[in-house]
N, C-alpha and C. Protein backbone atom coordinates (compact mmCIF):
# COMPACT_ATOMS: atom_id res chain seq x y z
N UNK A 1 -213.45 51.24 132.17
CA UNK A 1 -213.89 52.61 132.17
C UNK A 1 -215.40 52.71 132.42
N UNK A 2 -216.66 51.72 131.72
CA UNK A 2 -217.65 51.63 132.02
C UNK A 2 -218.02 51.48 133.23
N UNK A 3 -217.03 50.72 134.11
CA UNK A 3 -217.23 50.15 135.30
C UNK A 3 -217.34 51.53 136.02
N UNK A 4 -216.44 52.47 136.34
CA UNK A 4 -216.38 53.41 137.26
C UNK A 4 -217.55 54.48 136.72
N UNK A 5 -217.73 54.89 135.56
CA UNK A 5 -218.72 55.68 135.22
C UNK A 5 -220.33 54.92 135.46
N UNK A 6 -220.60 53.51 136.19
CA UNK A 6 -221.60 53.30 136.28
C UNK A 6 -221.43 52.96 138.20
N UNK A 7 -220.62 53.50 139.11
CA UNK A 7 -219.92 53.41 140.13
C UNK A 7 -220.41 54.55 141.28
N UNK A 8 -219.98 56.34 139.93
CA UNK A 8 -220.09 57.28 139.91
C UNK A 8 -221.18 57.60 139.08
N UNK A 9 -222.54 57.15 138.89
CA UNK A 9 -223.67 57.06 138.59
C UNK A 9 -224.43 56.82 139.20
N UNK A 10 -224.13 55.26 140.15
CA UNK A 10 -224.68 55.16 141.74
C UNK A 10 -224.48 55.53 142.10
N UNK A 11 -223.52 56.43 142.70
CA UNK A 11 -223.16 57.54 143.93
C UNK A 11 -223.91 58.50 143.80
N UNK A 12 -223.84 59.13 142.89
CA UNK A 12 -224.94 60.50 142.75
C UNK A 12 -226.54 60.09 142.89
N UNK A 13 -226.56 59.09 142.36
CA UNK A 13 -227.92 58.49 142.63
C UNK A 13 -228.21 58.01 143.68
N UNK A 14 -227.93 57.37 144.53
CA UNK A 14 -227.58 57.67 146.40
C UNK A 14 -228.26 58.82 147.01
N UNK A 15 -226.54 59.42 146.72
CA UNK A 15 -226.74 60.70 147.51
C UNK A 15 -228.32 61.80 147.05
N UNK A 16 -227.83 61.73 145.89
CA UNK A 16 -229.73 62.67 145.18
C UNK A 16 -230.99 62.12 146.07
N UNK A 17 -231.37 60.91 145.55
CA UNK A 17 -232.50 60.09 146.33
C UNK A 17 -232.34 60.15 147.73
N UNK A 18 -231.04 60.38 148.53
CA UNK A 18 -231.40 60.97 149.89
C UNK A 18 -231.52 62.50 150.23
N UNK A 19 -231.06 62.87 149.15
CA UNK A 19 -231.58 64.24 149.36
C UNK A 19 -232.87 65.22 149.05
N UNK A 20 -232.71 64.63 147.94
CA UNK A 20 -234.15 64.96 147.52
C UNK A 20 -234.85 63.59 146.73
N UNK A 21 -235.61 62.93 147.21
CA UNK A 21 -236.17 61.77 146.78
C UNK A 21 -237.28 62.01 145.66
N UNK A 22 -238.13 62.91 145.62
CA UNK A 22 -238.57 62.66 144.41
C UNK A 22 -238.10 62.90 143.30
N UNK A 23 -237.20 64.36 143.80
CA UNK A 23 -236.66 64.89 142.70
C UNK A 23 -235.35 63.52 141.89
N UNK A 24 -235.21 62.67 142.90
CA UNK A 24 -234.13 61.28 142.01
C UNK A 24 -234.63 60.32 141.14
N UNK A 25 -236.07 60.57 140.78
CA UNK A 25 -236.80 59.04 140.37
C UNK A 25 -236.35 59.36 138.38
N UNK A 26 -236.45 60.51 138.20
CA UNK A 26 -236.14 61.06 136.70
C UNK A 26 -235.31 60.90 136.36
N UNK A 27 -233.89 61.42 136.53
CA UNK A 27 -232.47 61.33 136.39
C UNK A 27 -232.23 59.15 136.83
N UNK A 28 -233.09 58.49 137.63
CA UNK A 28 -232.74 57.44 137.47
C UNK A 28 -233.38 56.18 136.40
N UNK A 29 -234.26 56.96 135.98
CA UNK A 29 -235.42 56.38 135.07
C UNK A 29 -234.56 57.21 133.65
N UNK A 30 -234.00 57.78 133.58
CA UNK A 30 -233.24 58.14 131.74
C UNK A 30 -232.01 57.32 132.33
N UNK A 31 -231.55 57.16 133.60
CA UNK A 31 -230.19 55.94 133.38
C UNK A 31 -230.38 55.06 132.41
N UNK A 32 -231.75 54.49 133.82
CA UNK A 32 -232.26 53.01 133.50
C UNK A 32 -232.52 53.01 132.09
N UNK A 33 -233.11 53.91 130.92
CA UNK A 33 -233.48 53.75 129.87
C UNK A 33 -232.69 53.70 128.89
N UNK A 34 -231.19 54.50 129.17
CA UNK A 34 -230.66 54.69 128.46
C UNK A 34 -229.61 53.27 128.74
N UNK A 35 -229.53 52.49 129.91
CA UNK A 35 -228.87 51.15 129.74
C UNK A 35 -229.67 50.54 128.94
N UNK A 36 -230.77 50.38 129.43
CA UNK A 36 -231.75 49.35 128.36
C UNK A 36 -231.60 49.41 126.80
N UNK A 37 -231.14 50.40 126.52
CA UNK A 37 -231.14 50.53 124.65
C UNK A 37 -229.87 49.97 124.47
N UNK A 38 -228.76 50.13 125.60
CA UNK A 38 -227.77 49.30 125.31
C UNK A 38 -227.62 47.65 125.18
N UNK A 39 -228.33 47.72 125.97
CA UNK A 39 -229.27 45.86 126.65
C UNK A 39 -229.63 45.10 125.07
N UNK A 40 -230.37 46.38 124.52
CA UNK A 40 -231.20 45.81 123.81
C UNK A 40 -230.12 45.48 122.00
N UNK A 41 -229.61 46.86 122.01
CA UNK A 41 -228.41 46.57 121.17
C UNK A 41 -227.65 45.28 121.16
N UNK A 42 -227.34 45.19 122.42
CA UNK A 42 -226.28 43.83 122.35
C UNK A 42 -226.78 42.56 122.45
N UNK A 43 -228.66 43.11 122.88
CA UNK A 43 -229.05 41.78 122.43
C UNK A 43 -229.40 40.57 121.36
N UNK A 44 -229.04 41.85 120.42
CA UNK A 44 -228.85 41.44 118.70
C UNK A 44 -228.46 40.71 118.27
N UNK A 45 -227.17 40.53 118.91
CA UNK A 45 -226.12 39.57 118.27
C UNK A 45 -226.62 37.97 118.51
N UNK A 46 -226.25 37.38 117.64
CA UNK A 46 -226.80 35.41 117.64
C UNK A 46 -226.20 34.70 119.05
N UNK A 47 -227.41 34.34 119.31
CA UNK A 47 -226.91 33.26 120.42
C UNK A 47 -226.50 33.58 121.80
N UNK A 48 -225.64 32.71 121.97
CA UNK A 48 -224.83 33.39 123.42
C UNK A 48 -224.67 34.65 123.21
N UNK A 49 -223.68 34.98 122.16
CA UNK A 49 -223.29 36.62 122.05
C UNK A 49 -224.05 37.51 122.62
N UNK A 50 -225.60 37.58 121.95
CA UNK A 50 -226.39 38.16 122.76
C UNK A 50 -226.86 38.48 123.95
N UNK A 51 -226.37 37.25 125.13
CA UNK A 51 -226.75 37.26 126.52
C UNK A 51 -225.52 38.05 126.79
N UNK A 52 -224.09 37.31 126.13
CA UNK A 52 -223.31 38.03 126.67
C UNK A 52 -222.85 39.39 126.54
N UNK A 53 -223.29 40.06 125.62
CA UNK A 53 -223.25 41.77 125.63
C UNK A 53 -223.89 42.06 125.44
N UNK A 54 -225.21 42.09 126.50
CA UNK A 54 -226.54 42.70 127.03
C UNK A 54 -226.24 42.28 128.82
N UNK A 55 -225.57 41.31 128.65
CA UNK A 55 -225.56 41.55 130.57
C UNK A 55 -225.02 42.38 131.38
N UNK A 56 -223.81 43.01 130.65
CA UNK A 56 -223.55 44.24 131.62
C UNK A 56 -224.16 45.30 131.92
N UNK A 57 -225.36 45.83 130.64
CA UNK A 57 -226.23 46.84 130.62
C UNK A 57 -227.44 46.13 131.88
N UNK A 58 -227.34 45.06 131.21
CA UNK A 58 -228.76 44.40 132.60
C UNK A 58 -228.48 45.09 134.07
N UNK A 59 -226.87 44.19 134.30
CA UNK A 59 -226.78 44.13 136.12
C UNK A 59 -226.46 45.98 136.31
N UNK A 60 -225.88 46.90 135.38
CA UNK A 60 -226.00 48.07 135.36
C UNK A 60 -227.07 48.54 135.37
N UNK A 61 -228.09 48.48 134.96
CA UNK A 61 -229.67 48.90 135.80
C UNK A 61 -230.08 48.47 136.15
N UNK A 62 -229.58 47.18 136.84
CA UNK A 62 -229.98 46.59 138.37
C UNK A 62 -229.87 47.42 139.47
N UNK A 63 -228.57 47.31 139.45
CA UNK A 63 -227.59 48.31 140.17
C UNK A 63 -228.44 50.02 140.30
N UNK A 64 -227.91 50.29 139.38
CA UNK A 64 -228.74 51.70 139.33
C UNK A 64 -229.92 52.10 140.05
N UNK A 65 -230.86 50.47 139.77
CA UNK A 65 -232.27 50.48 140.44
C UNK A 65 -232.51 50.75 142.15
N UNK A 66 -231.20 49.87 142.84
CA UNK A 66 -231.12 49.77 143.80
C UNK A 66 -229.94 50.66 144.30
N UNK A 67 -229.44 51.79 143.87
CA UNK A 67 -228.95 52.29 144.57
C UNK A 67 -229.68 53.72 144.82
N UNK A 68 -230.76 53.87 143.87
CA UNK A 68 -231.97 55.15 143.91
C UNK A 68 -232.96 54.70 145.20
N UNK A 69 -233.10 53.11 145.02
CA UNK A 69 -233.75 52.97 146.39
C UNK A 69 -233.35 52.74 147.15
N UNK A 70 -232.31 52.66 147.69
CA UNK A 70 -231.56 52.35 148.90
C UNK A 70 -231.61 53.77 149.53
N UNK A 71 -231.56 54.85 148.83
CA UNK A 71 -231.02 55.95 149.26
C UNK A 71 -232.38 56.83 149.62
N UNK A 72 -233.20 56.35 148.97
CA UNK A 72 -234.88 56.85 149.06
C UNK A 72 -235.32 56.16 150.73
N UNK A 73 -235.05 54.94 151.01
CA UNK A 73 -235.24 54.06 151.93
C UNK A 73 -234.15 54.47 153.15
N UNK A 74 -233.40 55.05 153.11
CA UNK A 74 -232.10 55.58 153.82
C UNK A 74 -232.66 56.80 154.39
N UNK A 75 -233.74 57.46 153.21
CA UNK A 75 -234.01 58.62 153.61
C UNK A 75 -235.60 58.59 154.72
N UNK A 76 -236.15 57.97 154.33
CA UNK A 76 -237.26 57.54 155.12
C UNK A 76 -237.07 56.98 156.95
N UNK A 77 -235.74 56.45 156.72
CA UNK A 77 -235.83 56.09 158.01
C UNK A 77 -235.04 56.74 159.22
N UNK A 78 -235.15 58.04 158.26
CA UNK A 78 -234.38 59.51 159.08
C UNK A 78 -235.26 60.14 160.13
N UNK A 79 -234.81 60.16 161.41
CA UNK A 79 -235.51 60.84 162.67
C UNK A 79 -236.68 62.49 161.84
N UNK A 80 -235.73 62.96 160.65
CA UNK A 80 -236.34 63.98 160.74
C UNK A 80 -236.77 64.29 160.02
């Protein structure tokens, strides 16, 4: 379920950042922040545990990161 709600998180974040690019940097910066507290939660736990439920929040605002700029960069290299 996380998977598609962070799927349909990049999509809008895409499409926004090509549409209106500055107006996408906000809405992708409270993603990004709000994975990170998850990151940081699961980085609690001892040991491995910790890498391992904090990495999905990681590559999820990886992701996130690069699909605001892809779409910012998509938009730049528009004739018009």
């Amino acid at each position: 379920m996380m998977v598609v709600g962070i799927v349909a998180v990049c999509a809008v974040l895409l499409v926004l950042a090509f549409l209106v690019p500055r107006l996408s940097r906000h809405p992708e910066r409270g993603t990004q922040r709000t994975l990170g507290l998850g990151s940081r939660a699961g980085g609690k736990a001892p040991g491995v545990l910790g890498r391992l439920f904090s990495k999905p929040f990681r590559s999820s605002s990886k992701a996130i990161g690069k699909s605001g700029s892809a779409g910012r960069r998509a938009r730049g290299h528009m004739p018009f």
